[in-house]
Protein backbone atom coordinates (compact mmCIF):
# COMPACT_ATOMS: atom_id res chain seq x y z
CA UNK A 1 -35.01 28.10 19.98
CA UNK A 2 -35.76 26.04 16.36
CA UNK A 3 -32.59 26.99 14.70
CA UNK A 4 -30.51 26.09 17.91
CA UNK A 5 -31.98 22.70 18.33
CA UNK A 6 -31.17 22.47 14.08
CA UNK A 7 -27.82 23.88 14.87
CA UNK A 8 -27.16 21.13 17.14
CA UNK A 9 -29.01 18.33 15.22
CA UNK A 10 -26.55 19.89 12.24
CA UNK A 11 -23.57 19.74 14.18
CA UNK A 12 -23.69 16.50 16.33
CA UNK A 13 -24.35 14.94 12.48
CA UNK A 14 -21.26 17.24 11.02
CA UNK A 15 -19.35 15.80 14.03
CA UNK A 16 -20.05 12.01 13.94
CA UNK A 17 -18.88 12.32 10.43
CA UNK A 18 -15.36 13.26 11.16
CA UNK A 19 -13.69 9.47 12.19
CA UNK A 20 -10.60 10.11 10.82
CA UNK A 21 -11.08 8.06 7.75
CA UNK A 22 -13.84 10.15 6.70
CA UNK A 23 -11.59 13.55 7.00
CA UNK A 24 -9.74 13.43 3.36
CA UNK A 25 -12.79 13.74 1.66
CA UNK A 26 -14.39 16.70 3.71
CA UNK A 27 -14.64 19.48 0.97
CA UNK A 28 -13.51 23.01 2.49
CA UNK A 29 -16.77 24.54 1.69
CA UNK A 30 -18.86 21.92 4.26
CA UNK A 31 -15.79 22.43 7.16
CA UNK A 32 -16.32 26.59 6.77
CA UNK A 33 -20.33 25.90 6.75
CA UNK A 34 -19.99 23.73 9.92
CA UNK A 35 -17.55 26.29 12.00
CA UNK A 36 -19.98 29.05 11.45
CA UNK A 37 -22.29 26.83 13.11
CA UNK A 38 -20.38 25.68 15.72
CA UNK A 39 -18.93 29.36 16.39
CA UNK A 40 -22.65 29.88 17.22
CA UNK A 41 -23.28 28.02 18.80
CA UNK A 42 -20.35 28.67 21.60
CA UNK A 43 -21.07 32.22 21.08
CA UNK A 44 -24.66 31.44 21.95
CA UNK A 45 -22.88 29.49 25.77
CA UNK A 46 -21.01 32.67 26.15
CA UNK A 47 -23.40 35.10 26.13
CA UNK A 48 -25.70 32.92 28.70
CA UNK A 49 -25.99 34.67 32.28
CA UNK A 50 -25.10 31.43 34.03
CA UNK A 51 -22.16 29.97 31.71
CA UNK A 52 -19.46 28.42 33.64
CA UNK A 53 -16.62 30.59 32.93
CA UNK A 54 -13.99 27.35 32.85
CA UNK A 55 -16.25 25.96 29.62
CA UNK A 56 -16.80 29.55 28.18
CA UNK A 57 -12.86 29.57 28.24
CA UNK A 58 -12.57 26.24 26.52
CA UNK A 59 -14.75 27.13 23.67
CA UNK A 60 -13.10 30.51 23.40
CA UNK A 61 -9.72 27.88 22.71
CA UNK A 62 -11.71 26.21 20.59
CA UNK A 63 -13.10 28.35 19.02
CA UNK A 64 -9.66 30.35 17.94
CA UNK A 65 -7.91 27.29 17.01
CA UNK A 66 -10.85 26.03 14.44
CA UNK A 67 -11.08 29.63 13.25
CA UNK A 68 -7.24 29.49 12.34
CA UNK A 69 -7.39 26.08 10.70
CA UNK A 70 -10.26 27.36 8.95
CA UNK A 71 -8.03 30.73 7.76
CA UNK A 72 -5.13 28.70 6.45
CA UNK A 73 -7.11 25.79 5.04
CA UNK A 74 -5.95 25.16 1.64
CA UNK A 75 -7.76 24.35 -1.37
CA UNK A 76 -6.00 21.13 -2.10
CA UNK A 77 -8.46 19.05 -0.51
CA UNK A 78 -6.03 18.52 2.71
CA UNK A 79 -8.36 19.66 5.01
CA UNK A 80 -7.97 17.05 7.98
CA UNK A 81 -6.21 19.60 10.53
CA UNK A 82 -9.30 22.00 9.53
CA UNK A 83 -11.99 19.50 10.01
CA UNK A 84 -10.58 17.79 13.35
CA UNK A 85 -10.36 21.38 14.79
CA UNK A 86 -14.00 22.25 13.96
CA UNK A 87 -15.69 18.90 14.77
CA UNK A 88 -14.07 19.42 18.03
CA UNK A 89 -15.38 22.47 18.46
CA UNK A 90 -18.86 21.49 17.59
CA UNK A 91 -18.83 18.11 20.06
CA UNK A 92 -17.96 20.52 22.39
CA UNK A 93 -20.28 23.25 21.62
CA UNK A 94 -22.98 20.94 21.10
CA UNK A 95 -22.35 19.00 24.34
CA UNK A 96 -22.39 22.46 26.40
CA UNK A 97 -25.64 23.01 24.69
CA UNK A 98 -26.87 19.71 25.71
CA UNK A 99 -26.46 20.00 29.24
CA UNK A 100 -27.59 23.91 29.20
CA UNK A 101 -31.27 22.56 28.83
């Protein structure tokens, strides 16, 4: 229960970072850190006995489209597609989490 109220804590602060002028600067090795947390987390929602199968379907979306951008992020520094597909991921892991309590 301690490491999924830090994985949230982690990931609502990982996701208020991403306004769009603060995506340039994200460095590839903080967007990977933060989808493996935010995979978790939705993995976590999944695997719940009383997940609503509409949301566990929208995080499975989510999930596989930050995963891809992830994949094919390049190591240029242009990681905005990458880091707008995780932090949505993670608001709306985190939020799922959230209301799971």
């Amino acid at each position: 229960m301690r490491l999924l109220l830090v994985a949230c804590l982690c990931a609502a602060a990982f996701g208020c970072s991403f306004e769009d002028e603060a995506v340039p600067g994200s460095s590839p090795a903080s967007i990977r850190d933060a989808y493996l947390i935010a995979h978790g987390m939705a993995e976590e929602y999944r695997d719940q006995l009383h997940a609503d199968p509409k949301v566990a379907a929208e995080l499975a979306r989510l999930d596989s489209r930050a995963a891809a951008a992830v994949q094919t992020m390049d190591g240029n520094g242009d990681a905005g597609d990458s880091a707008r597909a995780v932090a949505a991921l993670t608001e709306f892991a985190a939020r799922q989490t959230a209301v799971a309590r």
